[in-house]
C-alpha atoms as a PDB file:
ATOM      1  CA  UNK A   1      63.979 -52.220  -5.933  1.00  0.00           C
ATOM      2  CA  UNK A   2      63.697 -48.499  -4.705  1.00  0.00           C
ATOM      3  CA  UNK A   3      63.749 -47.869  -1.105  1.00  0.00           C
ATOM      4  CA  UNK A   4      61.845 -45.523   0.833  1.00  0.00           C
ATOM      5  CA  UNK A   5      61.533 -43.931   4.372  1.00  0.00           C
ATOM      6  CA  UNK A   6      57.714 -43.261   5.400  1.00  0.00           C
ATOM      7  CA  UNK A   7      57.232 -40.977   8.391  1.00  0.00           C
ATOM      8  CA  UNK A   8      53.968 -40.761   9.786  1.00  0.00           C
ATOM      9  CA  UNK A   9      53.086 -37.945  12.497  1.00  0.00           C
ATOM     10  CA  UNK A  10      49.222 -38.186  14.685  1.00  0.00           C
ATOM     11  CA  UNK A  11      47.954 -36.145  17.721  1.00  0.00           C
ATOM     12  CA  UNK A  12      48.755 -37.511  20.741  1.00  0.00           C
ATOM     13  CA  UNK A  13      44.930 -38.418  20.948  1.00  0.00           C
ATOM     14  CA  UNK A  14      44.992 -40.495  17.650  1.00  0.00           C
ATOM     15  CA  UNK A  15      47.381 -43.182  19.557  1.00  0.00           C
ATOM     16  CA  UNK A  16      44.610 -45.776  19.633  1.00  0.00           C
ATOM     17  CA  UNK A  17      43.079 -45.308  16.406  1.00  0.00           C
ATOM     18  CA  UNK A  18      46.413 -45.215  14.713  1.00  0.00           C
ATOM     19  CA  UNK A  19      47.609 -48.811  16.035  1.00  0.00           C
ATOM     20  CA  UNK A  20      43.933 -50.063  15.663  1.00  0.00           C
ATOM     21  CA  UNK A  21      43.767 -48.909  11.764  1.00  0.00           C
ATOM     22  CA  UNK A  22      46.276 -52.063  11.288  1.00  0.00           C
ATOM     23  CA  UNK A  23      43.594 -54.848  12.487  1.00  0.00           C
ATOM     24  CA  UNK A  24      42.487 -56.687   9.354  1.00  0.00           C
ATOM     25  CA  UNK A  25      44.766 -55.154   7.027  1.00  0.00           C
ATOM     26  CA  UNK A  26      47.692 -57.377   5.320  1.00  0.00           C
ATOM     27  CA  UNK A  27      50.470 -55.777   4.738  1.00  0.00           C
ATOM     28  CA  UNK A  28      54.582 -56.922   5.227  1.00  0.00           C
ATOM     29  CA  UNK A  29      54.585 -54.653   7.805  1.00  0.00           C
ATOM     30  CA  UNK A  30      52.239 -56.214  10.726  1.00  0.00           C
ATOM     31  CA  UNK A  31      53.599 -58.103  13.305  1.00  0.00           C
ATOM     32  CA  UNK A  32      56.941 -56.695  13.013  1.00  0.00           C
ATOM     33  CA  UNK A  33      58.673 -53.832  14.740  1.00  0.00           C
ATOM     34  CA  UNK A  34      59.200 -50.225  13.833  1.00  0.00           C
ATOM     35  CA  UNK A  35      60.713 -47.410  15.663  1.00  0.00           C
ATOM     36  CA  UNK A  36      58.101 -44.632  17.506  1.00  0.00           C
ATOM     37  CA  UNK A  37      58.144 -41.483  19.050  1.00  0.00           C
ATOM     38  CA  UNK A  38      55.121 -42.119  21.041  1.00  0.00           C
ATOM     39  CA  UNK A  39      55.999 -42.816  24.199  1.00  0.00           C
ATOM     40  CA  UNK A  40      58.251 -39.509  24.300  1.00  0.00           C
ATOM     41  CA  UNK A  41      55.614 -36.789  23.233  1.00  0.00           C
ATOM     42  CA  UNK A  42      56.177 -36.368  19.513  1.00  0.00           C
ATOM     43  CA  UNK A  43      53.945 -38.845  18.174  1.00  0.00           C
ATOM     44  CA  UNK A  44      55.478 -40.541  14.931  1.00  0.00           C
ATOM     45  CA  UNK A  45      56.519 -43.793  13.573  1.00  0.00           C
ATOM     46  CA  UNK A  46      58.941 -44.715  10.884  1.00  0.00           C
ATOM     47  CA  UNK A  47      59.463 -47.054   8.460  1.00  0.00           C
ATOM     48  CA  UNK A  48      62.074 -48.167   5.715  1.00  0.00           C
ATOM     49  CA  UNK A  49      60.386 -49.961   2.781  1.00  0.00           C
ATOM     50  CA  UNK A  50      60.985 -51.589  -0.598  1.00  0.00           C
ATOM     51  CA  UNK A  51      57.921 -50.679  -2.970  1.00  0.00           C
ATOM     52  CA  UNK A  52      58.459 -50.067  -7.135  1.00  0.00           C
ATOM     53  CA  UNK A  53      57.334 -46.056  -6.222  1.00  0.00           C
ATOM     54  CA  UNK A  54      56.199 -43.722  -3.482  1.00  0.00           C
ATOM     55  CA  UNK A  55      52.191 -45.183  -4.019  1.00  0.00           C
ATOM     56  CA  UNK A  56      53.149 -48.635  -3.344  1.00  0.00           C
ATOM     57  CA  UNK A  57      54.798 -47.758  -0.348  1.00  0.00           C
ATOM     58  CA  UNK A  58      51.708 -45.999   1.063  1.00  0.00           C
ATOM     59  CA  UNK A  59      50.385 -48.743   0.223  1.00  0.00           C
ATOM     60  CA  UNK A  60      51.945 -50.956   2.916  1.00  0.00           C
ATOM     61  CA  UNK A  61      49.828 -48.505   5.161  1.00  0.00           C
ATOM     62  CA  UNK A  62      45.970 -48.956   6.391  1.00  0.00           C
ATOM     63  CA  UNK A  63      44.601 -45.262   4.602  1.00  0.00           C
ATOM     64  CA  UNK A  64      44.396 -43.646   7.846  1.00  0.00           C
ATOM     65  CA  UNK A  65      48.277 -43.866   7.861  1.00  0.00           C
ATOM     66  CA  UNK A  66      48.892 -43.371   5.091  1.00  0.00           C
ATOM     67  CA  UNK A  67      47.356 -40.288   4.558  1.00  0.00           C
ATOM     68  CA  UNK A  68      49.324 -38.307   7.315  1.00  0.00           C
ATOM     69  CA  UNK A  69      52.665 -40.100   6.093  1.00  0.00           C
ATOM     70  CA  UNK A  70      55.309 -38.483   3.878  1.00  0.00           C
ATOM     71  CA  UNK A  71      57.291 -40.789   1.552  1.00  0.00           C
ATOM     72  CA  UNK A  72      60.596 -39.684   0.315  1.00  0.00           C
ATOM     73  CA  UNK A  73      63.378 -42.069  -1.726  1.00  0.00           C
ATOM     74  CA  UNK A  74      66.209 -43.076  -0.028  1.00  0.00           C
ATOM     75  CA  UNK A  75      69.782 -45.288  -0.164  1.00  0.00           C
ATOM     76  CA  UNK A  76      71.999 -46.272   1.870  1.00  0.00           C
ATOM     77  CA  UNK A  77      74.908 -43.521   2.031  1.00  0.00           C
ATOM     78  CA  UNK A  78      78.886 -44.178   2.827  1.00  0.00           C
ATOM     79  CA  UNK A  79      80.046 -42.404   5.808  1.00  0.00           C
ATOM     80  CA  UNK A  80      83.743 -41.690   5.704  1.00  0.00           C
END
């Protein structure tokens, strides 16, 4: 199954909302942890998901997420 890196960026005063959007929406992705920029001023998240194309990845995001999140293909790569 394709893999794919979503990177989502928010205002430092979108904070709550963002982590709020994900109360009452199911998705693989709740409960489990993701790496953040938050806490150091730049204010994005990251994740590395397996979805059949870039929409199905979104849509392992609540829309308010997913709407500020770019999706782009990736594999892992061989480093000599």
């Amino acid at each position: 199954m394709p893999r794919f890196m979503l990177s989502h960026r928010h205002d430092p005063h979108e904070c709550p909302v963002v982590f709020a959007a994900w109360r009452g929406f199911d998705s693989p992705l709740r409960h489990h942890p993701t790496v953040g920029s938050c806490a150091h001023g730049d204010h994005r998240l990251w994740w590395t998901v397996d979805a059949a194309g870039p929409a199905d990845a979104l849509a392992q995001l609540p829309e308010y997420l997913a709407v500020r999140t770019d999706v782009t293909a990736v594999a892992e790569v061989a480093i000599p």
